[in-house]
Protein backbone atom coordinates (compact mmCIF):
# COMPACT_ATOMS: atom_id res chain seq x y z
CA UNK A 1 -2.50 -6.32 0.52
CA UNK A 2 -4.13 -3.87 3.19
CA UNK A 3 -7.12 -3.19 4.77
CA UNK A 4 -9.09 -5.85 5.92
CA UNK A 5 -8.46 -7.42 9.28
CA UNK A 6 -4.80 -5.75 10.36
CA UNK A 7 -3.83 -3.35 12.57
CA UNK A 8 -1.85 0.07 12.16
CA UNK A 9 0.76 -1.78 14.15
CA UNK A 10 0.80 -4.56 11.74
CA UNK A 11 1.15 -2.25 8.69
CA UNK A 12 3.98 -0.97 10.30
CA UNK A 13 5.96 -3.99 11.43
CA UNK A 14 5.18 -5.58 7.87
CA UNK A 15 7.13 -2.33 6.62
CA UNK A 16 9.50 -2.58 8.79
CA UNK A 17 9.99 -6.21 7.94
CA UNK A 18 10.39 -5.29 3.90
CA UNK A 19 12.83 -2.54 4.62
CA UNK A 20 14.96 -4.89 6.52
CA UNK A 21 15.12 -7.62 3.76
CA UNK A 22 15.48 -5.15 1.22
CA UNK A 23 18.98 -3.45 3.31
CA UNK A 24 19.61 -7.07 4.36
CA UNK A 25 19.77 -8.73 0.25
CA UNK A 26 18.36 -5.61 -2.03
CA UNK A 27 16.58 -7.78 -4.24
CA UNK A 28 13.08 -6.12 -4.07
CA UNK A 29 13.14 -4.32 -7.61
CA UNK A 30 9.47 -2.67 -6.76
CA UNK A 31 6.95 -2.28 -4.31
CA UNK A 32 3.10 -2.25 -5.03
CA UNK A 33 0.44 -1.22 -2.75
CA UNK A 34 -2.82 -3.34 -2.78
CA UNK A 35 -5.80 -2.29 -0.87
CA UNK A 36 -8.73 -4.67 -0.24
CA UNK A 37 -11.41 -3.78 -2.29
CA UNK A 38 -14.21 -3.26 0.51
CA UNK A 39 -17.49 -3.91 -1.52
CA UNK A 40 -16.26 -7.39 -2.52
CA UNK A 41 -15.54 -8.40 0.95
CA UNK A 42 -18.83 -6.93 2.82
CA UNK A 43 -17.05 -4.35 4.64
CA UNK A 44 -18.42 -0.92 2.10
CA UNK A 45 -18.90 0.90 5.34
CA UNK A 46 -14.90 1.84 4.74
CA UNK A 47 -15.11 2.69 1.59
CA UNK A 48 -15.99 7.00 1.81
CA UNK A 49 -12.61 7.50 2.98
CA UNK A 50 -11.04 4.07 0.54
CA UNK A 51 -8.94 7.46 -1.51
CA UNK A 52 -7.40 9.06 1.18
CA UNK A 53 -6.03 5.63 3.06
CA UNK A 54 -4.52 4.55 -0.16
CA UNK A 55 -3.07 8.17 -0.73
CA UNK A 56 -1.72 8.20 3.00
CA UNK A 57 -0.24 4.32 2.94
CA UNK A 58 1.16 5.28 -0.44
CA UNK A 59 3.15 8.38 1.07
CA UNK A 60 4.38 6.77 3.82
CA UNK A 61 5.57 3.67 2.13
CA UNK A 62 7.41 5.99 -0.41
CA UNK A 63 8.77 7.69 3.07
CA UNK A 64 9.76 4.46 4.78
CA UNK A 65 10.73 1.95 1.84
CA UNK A 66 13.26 4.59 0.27
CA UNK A 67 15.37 2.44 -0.39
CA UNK A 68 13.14 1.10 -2.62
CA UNK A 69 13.49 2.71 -5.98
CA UNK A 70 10.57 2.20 -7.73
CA UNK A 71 7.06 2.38 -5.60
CA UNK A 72 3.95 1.78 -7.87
CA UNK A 73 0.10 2.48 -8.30
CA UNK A 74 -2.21 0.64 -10.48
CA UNK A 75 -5.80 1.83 -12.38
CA UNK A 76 -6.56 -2.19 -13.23
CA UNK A 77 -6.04 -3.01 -9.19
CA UNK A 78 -6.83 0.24 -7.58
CA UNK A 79 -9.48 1.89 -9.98
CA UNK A 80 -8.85 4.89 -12.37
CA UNK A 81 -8.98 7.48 -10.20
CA UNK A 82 -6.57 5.62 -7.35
CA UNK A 83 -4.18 4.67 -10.44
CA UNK A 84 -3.50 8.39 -11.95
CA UNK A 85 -3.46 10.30 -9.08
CA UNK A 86 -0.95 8.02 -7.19
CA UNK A 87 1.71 8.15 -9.24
């Protein structure tokens, strides 16, 4: 889950930290991106651009986790639009 209280840094090394389990014991089978849904937490200020940092953070965890095979998006989590146009 993304998009609360970490840093670009932190997004990063937590990436970082799933590709190297994943070359270390391949056992993650699929990866799914969860954004915090910002009117439920009090922070709606971040939701105008909510699309377009789920788009990027999808892209670049399709870029760094390739050796992931199977990198998903989700209409129940991540709304309709989100859901169909991630895929």
């Amino acid at each position: 889950m993304f998009g609360h209280v970490e840093t670009i840094e932190e997004r990063i090394e937590h990436l970082q930290r799933i590709r190297d389990q994943q070359d270390r014991r391949r056992r993650v089978h699929r990866f799914h991106l969860l954004d915090v849904p910002a009117a439920t937490h009090g922070i709606e200020g971040r939701t105008a651009n909510r699309r377009g940092r789920v788009f990027a953070d999808q892209a670049l965890s399709r870029i760094f986790l390739d050796n992931i095979d199977n990198i998903q998006s989700s209409w129940v989590t991540q709304g309709p639009e989100i859901g169909q146009s991630g895929i």
